[in-house]
Protein backbone atom coordinates (compact mmCIF):
# COMPACT_ATOMS: atom_id res chain seq x y z
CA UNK A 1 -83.70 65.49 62.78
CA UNK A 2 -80.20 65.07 63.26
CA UNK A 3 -78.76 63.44 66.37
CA UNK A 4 -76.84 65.26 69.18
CA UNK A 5 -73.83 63.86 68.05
CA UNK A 6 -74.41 65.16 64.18
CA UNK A 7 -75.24 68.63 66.31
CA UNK A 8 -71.73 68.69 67.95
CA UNK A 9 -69.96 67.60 64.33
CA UNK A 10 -71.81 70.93 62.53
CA UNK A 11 -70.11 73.18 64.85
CA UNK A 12 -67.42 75.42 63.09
CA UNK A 13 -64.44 76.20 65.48
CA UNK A 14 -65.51 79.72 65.57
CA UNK A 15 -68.59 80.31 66.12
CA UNK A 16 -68.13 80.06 69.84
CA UNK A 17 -71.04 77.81 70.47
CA UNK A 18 -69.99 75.53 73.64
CA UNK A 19 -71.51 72.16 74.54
CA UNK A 20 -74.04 73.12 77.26
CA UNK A 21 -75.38 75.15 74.21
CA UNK A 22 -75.55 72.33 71.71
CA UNK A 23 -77.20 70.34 73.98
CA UNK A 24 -79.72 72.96 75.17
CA UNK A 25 -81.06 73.29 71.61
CA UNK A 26 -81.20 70.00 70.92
CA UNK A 27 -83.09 69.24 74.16
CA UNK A 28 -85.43 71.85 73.20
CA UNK A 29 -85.57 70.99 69.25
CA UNK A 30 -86.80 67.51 70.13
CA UNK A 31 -89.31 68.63 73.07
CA UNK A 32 -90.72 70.80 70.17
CA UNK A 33 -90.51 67.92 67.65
CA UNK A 34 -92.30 65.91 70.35
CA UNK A 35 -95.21 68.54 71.37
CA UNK A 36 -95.77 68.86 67.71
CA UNK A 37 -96.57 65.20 66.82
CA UNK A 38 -98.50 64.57 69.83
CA UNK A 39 -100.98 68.03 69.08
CA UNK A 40 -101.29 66.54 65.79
CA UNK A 41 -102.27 62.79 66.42
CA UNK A 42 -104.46 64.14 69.39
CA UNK A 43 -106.11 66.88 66.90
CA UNK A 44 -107.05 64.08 64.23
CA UNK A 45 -108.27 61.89 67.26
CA UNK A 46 -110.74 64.62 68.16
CA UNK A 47 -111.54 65.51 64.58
CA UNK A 48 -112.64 61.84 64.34
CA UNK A 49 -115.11 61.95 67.37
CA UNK A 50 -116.20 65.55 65.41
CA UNK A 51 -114.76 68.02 67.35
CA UNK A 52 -113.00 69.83 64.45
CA UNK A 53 -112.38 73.51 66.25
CA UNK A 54 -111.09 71.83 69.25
CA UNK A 55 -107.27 72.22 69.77
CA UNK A 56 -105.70 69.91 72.67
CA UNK A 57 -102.34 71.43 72.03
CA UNK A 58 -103.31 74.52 74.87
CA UNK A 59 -103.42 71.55 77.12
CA UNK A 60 -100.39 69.25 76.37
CA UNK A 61 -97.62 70.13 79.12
CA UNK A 62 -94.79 68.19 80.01
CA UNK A 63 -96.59 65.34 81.80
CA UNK A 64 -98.52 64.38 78.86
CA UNK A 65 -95.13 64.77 76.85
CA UNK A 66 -93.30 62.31 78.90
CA UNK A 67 -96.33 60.16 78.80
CA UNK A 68 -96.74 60.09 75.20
CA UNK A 69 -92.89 59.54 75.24
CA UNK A 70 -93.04 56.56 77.41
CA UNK A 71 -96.39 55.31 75.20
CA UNK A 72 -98.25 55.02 78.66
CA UNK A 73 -101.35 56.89 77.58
């Protein structure tokens, strides 16, 4: 994924995006990014103890984001 500042160099002049913009979608680009791994390491994790129709990604909010994040799981 690019960073934010490769985000504010892909701008064009005219497409009227401003930086509160740029920065909103990059916030939520990585959240997403973030969510995803974290469903999928905690989906194998369960798949190893044999639960292979449970999905943990209906219960992942923001706490266990930061969390995970932080590595203090």
């Amino acid at each position: 994924m690019p960073s934010l500042k490769d985000k504010f160099l892909e701008v064009e002049p005219c497409t009227n995006f401003d930086a509160l913009q740029i920065v909103g979608e990059y916030i939520i680009e990585k959240t997403l990014e973030l969510k995803q791994e974290a469903c999928q390491q905690a989906t194998s994790i369960f798949a190893d103890l044999g639960l292979e129709n449970f999905e943990p990604c209906m219960f992942i909010d923001e706490e266990f984001l930061e969390a995970y994040k932080n590595r203090d799981l």
